[in-house]
PDB file of N, CA and C in Angstrom:
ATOM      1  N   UNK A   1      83.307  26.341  99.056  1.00  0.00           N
ATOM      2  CA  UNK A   1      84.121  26.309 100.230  1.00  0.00           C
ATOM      3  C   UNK A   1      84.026  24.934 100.881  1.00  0.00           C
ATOM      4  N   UNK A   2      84.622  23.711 100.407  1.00  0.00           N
ATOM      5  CA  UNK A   2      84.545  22.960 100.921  1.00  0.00           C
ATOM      6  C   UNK A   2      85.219  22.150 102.338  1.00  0.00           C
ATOM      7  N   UNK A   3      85.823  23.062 103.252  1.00  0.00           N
ATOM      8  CA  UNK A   3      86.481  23.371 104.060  1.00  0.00           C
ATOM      9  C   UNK A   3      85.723  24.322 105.178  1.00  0.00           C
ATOM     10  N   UNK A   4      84.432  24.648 104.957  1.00  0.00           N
ATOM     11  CA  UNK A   4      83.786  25.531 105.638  1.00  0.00           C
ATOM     12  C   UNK A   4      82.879  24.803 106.878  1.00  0.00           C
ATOM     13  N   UNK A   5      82.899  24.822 107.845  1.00  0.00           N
ATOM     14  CA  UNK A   5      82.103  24.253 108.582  1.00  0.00           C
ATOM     15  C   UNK A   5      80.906  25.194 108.522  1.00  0.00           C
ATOM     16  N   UNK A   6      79.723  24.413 108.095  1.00  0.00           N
ATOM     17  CA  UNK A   6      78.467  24.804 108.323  1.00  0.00           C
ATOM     18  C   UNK A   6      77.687  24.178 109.182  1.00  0.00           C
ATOM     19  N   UNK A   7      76.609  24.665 110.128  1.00  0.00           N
ATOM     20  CA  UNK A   7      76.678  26.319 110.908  1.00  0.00           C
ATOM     21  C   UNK A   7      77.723  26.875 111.789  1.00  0.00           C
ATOM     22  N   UNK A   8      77.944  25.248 111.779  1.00  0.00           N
ATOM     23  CA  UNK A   8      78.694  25.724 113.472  1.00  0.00           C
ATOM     24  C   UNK A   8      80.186  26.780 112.536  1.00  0.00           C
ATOM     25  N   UNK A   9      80.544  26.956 111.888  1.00  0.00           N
ATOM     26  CA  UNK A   9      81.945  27.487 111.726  1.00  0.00           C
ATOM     27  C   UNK A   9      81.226  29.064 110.955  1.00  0.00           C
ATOM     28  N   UNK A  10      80.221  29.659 110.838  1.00  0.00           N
ATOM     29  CA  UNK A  10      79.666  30.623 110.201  1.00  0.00           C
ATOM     30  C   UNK A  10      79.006  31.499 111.557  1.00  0.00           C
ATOM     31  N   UNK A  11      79.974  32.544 112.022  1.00  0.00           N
ATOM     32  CA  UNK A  11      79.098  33.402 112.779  1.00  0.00           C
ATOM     33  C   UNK A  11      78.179  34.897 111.824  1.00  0.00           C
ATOM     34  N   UNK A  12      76.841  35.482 112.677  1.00  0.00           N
ATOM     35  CA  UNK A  12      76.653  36.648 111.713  1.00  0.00           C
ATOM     36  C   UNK A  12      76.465  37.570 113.064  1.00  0.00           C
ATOM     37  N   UNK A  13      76.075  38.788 112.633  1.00  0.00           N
ATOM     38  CA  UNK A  13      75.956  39.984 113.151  1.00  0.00           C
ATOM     39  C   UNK A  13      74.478  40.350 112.722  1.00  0.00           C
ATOM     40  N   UNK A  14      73.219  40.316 113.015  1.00  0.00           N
ATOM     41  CA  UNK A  14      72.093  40.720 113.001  1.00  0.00           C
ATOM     42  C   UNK A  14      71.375  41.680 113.700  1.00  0.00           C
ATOM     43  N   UNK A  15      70.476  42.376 112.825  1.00  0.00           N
ATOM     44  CA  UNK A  15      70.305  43.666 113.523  1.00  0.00           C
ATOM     45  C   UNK A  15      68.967  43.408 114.229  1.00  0.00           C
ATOM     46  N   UNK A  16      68.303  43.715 115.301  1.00  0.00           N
ATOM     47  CA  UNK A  16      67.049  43.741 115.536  1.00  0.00           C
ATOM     48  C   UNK A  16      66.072  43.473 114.531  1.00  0.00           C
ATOM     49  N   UNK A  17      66.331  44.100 113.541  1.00  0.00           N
ATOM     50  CA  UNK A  17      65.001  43.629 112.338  1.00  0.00           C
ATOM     51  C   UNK A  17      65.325  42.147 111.883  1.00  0.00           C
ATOM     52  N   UNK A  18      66.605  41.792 111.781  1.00  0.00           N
ATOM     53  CA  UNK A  18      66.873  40.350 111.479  1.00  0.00           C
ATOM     54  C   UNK A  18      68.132  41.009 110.018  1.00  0.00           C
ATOM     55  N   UNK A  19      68.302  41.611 109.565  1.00  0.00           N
ATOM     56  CA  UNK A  19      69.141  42.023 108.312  1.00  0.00           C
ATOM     57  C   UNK A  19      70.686  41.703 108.959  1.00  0.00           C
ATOM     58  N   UNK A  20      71.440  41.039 108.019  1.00  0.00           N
ATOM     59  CA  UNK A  20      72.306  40.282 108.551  1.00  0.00           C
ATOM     60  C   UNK A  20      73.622  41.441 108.071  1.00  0.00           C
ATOM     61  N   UNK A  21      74.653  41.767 109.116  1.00  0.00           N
ATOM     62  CA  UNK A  21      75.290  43.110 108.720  1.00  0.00           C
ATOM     63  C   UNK A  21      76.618  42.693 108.506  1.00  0.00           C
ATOM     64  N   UNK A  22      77.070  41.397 109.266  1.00  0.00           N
ATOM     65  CA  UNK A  22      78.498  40.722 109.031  1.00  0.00           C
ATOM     66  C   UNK A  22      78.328  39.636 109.620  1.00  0.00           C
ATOM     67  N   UNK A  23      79.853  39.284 108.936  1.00  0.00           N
ATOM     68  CA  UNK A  23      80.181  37.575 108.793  1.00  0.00           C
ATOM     69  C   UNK A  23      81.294  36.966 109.021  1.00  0.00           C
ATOM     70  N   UNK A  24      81.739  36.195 110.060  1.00  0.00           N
ATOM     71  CA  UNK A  24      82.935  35.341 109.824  1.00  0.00           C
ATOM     72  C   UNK A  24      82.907  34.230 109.885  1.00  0.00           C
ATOM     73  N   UNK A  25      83.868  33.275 108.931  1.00  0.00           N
ATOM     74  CA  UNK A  25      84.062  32.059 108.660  1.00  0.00           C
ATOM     75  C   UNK A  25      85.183  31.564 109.649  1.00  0.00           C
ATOM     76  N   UNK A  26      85.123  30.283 109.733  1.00  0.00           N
ATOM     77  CA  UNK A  26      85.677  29.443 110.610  1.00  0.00           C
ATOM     78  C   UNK A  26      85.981  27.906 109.445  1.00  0.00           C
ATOM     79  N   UNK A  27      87.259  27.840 108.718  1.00  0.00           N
ATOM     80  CA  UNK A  27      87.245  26.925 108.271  1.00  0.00           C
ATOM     81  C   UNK A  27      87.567  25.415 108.811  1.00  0.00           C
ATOM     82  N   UNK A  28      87.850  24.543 108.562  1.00  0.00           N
ATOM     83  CA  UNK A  28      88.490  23.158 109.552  1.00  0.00           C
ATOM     84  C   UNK A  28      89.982  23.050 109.655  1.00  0.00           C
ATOM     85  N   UNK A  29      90.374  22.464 110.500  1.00  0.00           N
ATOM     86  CA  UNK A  29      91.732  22.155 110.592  1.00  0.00           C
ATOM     87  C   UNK A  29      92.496  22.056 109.280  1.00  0.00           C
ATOM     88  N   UNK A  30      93.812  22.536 109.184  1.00  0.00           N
ATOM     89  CA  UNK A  30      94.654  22.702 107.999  1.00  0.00           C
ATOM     90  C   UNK A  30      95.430  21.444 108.499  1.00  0.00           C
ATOM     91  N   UNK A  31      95.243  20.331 107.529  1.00  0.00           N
ATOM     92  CA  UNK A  31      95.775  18.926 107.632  1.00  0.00           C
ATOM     93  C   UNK A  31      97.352  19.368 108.005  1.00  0.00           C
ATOM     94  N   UNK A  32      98.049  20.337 107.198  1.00  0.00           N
ATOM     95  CA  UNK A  32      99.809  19.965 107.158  1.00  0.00           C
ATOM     96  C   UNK A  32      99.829  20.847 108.514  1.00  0.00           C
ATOM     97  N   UNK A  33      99.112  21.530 109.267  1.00  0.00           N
ATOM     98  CA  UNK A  33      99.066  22.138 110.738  1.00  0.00           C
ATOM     99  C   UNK A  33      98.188  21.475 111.452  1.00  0.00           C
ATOM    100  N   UNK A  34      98.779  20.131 112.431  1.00  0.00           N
ATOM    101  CA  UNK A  34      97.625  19.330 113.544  1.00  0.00           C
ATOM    102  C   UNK A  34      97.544  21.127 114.434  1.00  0.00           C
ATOM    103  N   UNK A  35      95.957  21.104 115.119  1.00  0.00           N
ATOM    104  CA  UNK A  35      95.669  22.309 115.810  1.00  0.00           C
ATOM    105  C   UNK A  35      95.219  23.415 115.236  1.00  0.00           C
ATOM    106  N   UNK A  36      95.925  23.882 113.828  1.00  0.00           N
ATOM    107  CA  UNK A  36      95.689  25.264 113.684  1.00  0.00           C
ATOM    108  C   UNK A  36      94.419  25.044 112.670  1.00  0.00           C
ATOM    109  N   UNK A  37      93.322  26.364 112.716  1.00  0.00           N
ATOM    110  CA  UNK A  37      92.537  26.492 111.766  1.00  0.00           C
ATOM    111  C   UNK A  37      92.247  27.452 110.839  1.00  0.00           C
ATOM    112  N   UNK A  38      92.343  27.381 110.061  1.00  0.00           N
ATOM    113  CA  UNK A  38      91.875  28.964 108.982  1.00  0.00           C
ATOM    114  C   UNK A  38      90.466  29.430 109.090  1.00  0.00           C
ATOM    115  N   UNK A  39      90.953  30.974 109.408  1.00  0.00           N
ATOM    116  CA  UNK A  39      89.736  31.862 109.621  1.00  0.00           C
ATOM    117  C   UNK A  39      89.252  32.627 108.507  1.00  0.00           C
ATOM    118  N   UNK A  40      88.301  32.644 107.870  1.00  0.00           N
ATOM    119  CA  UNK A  40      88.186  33.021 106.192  1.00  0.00           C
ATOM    120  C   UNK A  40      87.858  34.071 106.479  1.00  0.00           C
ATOM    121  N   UNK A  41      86.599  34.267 105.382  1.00  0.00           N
ATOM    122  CA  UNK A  41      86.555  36.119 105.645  1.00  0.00           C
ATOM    123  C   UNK A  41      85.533  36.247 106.326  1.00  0.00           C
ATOM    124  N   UNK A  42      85.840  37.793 106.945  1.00  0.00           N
ATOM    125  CA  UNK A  42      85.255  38.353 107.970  1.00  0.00           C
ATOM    126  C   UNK A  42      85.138  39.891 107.034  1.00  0.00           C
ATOM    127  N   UNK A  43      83.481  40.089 107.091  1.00  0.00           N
ATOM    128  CA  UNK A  43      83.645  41.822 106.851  1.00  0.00           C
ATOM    129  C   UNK A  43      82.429  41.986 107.604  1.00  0.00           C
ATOM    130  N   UNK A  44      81.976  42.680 107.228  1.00  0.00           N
ATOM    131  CA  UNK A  44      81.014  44.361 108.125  1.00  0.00           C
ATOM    132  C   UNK A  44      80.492  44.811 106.528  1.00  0.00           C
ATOM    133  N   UNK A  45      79.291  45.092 106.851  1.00  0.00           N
ATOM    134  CA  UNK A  45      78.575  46.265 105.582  1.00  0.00           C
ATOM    135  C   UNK A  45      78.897  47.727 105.792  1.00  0.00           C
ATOM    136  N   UNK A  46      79.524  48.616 104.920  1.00  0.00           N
ATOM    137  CA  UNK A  46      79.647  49.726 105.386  1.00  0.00           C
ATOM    138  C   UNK A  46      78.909  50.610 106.630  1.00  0.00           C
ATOM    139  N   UNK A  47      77.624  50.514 106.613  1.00  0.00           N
ATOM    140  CA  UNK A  47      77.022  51.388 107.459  1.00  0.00           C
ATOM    141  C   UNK A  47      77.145  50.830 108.584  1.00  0.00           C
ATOM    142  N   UNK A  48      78.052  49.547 108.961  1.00  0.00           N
ATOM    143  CA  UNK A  48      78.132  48.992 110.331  1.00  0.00           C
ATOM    144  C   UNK A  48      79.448  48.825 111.131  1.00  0.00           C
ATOM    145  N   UNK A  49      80.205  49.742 110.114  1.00  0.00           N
ATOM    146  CA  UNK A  49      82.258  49.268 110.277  1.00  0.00           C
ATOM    147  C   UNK A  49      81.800  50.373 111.450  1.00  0.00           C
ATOM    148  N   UNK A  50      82.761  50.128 112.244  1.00  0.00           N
ATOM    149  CA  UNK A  50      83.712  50.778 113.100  1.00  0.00           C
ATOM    150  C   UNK A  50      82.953  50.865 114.701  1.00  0.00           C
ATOM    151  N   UNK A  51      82.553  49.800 114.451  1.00  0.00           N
ATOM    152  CA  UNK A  51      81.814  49.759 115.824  1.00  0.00           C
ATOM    153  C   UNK A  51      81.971  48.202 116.714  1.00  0.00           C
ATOM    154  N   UNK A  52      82.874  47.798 115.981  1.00  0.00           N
ATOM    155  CA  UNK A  52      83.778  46.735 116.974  1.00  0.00           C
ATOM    156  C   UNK A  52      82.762  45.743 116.553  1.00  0.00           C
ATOM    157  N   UNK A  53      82.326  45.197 115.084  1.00  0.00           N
ATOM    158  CA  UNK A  53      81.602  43.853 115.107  1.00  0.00           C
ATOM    159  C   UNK A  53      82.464  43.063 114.376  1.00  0.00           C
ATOM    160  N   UNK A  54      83.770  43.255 113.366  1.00  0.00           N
ATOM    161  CA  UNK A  54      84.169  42.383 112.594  1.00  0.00           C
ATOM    162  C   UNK A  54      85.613  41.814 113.999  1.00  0.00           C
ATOM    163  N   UNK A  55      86.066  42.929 115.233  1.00  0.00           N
ATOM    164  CA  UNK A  55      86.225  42.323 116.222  1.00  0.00           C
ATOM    165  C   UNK A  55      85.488  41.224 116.862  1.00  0.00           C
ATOM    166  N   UNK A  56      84.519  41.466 117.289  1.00  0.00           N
ATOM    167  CA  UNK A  56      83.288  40.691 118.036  1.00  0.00           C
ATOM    168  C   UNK A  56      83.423  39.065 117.198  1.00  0.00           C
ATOM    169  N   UNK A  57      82.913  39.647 115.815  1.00  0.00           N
ATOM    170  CA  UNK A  57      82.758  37.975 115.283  1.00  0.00           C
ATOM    171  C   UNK A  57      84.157  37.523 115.330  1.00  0.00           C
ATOM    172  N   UNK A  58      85.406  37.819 114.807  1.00  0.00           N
ATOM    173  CA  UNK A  58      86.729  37.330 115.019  1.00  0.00           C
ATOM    174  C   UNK A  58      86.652  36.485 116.137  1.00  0.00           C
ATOM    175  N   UNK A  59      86.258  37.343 117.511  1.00  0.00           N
ATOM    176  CA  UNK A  59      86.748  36.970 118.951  1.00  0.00           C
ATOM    177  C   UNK A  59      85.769  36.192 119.142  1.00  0.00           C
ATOM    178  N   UNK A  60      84.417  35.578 118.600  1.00  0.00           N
ATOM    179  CA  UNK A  60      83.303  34.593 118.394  1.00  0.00           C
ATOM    180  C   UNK A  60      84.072  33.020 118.012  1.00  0.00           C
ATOM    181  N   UNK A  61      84.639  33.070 116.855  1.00  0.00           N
ATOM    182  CA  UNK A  61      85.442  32.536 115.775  1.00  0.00           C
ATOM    183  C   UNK A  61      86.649  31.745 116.750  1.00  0.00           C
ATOM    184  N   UNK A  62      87.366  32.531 117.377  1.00  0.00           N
ATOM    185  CA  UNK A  62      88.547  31.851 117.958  1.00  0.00           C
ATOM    186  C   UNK A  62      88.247  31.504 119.349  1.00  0.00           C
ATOM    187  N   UNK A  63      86.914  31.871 120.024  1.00  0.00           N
ATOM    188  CA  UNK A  63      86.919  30.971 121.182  1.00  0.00           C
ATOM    189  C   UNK A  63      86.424  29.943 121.130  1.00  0.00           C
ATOM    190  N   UNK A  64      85.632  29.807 119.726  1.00  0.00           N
ATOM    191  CA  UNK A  64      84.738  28.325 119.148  1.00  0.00           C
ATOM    192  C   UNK A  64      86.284  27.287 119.036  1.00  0.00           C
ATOM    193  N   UNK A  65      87.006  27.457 117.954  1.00  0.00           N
ATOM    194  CA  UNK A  65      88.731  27.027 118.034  1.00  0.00           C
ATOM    195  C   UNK A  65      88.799  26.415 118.471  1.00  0.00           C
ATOM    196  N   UNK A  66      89.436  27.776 119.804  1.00  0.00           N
ATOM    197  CA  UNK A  66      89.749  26.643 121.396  1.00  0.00           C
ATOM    198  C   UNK A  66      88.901  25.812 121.822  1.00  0.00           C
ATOM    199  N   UNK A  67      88.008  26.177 121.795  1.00  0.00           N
ATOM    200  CA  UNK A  67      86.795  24.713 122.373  1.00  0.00           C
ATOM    201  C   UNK A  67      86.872  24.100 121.869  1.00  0.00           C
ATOM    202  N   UNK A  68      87.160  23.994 120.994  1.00  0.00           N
ATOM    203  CA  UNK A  68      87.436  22.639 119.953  1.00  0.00           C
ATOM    204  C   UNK A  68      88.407  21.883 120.034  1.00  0.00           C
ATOM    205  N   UNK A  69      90.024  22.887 121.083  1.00  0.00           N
ATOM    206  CA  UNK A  69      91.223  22.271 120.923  1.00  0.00           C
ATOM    207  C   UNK A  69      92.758  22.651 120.474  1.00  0.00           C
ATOM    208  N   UNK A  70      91.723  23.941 119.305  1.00  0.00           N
ATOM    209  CA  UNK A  70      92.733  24.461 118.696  1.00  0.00           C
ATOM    210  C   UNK A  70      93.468  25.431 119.021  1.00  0.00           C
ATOM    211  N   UNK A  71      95.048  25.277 118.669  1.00  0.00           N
ATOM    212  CA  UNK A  71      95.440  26.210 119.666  1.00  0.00           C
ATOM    213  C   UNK A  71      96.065  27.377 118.242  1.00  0.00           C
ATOM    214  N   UNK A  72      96.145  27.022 117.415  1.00  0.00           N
ATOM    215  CA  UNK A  72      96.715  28.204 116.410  1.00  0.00           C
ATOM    216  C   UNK A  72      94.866  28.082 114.963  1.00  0.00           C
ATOM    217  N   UNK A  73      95.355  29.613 114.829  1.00  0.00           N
ATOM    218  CA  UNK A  73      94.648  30.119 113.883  1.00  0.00           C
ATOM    219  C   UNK A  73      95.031  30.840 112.448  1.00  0.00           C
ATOM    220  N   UNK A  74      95.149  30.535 111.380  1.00  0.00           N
ATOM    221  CA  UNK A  74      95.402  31.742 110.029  1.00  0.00           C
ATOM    222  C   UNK A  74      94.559  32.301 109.702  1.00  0.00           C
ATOM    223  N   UNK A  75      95.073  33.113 108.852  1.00  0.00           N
ATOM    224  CA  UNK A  75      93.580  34.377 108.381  1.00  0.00           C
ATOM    225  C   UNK A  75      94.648  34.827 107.371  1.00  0.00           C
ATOM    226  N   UNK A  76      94.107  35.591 106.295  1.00  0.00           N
ATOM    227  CA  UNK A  76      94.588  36.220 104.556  1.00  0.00           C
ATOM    228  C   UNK A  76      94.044  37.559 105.287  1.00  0.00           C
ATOM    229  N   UNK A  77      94.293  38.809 104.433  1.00  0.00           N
ATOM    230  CA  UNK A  77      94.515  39.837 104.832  1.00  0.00           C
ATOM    231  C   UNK A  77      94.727  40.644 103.790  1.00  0.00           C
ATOM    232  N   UNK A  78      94.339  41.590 102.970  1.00  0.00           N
ATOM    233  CA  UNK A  78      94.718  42.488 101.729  1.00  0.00           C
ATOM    234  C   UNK A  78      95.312  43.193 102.630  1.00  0.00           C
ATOM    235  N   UNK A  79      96.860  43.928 101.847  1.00  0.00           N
ATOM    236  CA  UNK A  79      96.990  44.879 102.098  1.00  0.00           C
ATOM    237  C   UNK A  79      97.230  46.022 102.718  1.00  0.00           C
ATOM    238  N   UNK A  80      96.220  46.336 101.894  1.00  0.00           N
ATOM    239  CA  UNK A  80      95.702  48.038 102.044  1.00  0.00           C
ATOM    240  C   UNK A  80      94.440  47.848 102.822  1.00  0.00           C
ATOM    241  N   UNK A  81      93.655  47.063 103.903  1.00  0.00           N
ATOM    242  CA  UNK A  81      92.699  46.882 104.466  1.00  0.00           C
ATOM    243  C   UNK A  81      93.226  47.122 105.867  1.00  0.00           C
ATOM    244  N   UNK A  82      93.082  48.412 105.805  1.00  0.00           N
ATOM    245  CA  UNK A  82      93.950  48.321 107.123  1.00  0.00           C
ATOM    246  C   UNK A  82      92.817  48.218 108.569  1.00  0.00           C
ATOM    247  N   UNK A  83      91.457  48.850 108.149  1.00  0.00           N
ATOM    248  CA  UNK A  83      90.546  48.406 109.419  1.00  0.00           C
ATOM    249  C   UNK A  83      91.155  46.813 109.653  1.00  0.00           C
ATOM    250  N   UNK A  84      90.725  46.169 108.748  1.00  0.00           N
ATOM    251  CA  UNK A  84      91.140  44.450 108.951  1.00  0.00           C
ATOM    252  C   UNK A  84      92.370  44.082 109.473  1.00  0.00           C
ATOM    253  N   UNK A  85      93.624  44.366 109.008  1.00  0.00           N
ATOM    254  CA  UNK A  85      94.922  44.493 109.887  1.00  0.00           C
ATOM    255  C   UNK A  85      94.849  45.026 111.450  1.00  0.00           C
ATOM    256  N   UNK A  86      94.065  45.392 111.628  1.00  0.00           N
ATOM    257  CA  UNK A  86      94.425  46.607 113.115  1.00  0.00           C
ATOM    258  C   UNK A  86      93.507  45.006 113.928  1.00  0.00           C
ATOM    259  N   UNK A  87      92.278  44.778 113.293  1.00  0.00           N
ATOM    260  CA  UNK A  87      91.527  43.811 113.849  1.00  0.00           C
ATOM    261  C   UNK A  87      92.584  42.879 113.983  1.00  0.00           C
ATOM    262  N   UNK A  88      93.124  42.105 113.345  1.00  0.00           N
ATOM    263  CA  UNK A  88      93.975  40.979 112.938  1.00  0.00           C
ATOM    264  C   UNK A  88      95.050  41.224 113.977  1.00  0.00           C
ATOM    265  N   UNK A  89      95.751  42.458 114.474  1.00  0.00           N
ATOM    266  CA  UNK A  89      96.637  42.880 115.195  1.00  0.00           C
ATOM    267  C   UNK A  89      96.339  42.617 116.403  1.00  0.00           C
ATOM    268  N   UNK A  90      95.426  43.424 116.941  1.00  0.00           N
ATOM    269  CA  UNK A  90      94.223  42.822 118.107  1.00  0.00           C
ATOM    270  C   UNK A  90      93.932  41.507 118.410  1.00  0.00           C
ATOM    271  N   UNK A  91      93.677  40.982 117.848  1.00  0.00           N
ATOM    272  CA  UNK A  91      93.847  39.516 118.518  1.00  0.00           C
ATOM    273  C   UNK A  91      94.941  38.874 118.675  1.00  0.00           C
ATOM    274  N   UNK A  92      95.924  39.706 117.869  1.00  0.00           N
ATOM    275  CA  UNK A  92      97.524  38.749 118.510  1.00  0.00           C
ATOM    276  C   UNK A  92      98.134  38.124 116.647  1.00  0.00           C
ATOM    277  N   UNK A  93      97.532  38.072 115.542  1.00  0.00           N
ATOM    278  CA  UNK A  93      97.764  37.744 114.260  1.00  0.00           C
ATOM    279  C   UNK A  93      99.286  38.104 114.134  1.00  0.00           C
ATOM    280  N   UNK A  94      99.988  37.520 113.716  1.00  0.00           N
ATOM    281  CA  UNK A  94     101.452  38.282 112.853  1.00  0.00           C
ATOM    282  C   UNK A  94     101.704  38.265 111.278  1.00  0.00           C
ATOM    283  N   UNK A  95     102.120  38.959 111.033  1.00  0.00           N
ATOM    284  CA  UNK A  95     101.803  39.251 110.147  1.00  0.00           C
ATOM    285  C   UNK A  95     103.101  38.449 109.339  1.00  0.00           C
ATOM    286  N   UNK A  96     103.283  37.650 108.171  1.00  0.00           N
ATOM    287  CA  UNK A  96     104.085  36.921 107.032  1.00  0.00           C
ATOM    288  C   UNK A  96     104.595  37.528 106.030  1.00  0.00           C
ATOM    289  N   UNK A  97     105.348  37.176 105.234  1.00  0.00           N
ATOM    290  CA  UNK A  97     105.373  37.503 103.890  1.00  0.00           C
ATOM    291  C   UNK A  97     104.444  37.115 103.121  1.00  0.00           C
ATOM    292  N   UNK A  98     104.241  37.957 101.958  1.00  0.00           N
ATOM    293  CA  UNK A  98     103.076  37.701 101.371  1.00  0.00           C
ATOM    294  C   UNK A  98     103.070  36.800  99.940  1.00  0.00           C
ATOM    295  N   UNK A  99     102.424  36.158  99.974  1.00  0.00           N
ATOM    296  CA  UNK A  99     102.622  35.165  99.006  1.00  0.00           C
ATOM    297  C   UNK A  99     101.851  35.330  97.269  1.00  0.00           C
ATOM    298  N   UNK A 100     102.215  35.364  96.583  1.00  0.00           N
ATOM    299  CA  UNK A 100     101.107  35.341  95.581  1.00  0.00           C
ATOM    300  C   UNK A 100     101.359  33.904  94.891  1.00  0.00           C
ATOM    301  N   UNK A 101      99.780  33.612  94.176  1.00  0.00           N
ATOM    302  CA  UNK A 101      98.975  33.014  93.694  1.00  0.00           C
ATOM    303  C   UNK A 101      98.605  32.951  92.402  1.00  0.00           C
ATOM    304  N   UNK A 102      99.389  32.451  91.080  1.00  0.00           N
ATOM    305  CA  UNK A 102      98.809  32.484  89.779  1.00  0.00           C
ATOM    306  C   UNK A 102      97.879  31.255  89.345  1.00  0.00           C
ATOM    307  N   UNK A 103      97.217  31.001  88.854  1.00  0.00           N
ATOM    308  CA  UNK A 103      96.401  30.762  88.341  1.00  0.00           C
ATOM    309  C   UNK A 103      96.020  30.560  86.759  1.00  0.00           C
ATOM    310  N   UNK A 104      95.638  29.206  86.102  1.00  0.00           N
ATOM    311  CA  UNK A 104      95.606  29.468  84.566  1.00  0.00           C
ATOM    312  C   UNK A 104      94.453  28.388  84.430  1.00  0.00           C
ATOM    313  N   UNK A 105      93.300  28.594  84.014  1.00  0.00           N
ATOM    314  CA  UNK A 105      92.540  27.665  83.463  1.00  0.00           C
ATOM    315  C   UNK A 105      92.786  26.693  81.758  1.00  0.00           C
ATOM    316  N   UNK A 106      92.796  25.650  82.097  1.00  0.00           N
ATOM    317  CA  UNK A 106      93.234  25.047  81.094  1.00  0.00           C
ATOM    318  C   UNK A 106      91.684  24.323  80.071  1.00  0.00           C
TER     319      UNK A 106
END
């Protein structure tokens, strides 16, 4: 991920014991967008969904952004992930057409 700001662009979710339960990325400015930044992935370990942390780190993620300046954000999205959509919805995300991606190693 060479686009990843480390630490500062890596929030986690830790439990009292220290076991780390989720994660979101904060990548750098997208050169062909002055302002906007890509938000990579964000999940939750099963035994920790639905209790408003892959919100939490999101809403971690985009007030770091703005402090920074930035006023637009992207994020990728499967689907059929619909906990992740509803999150993505919640903060205001719209949703695109979807693009695919081939790939061929030579």
């Amino acid at each position: 991920m060479p686009n990843l700001r480390h630490p500062e662009g890596v929030w986690l979710a830790v439990t009292p014991d220290g076991e780390w339960v989720g994660i979101s990325e904060l990548h750098m400015e997208i050169a062909a967008r002055p302002g906007t930044v890509q938000n990579g992935l964000t999940g939750v370990l099963p035994g920790w969904r639905g209790q408003g942390l892959a919100l939490a780190l999101k809403l971690a993620a985009a007030r770091s952004a703005l402090a920074r300046g930035h006023t637009q954000a992207r994020t990728n999205n499967h689907s059929i992930n619909r906990p992740m959509l509803a999150v993505n919805e919640k903060l205001g995300f719209v949703r695109e057409s979807a693009t695919i991606t081939l790939r061929k190693e030579v």
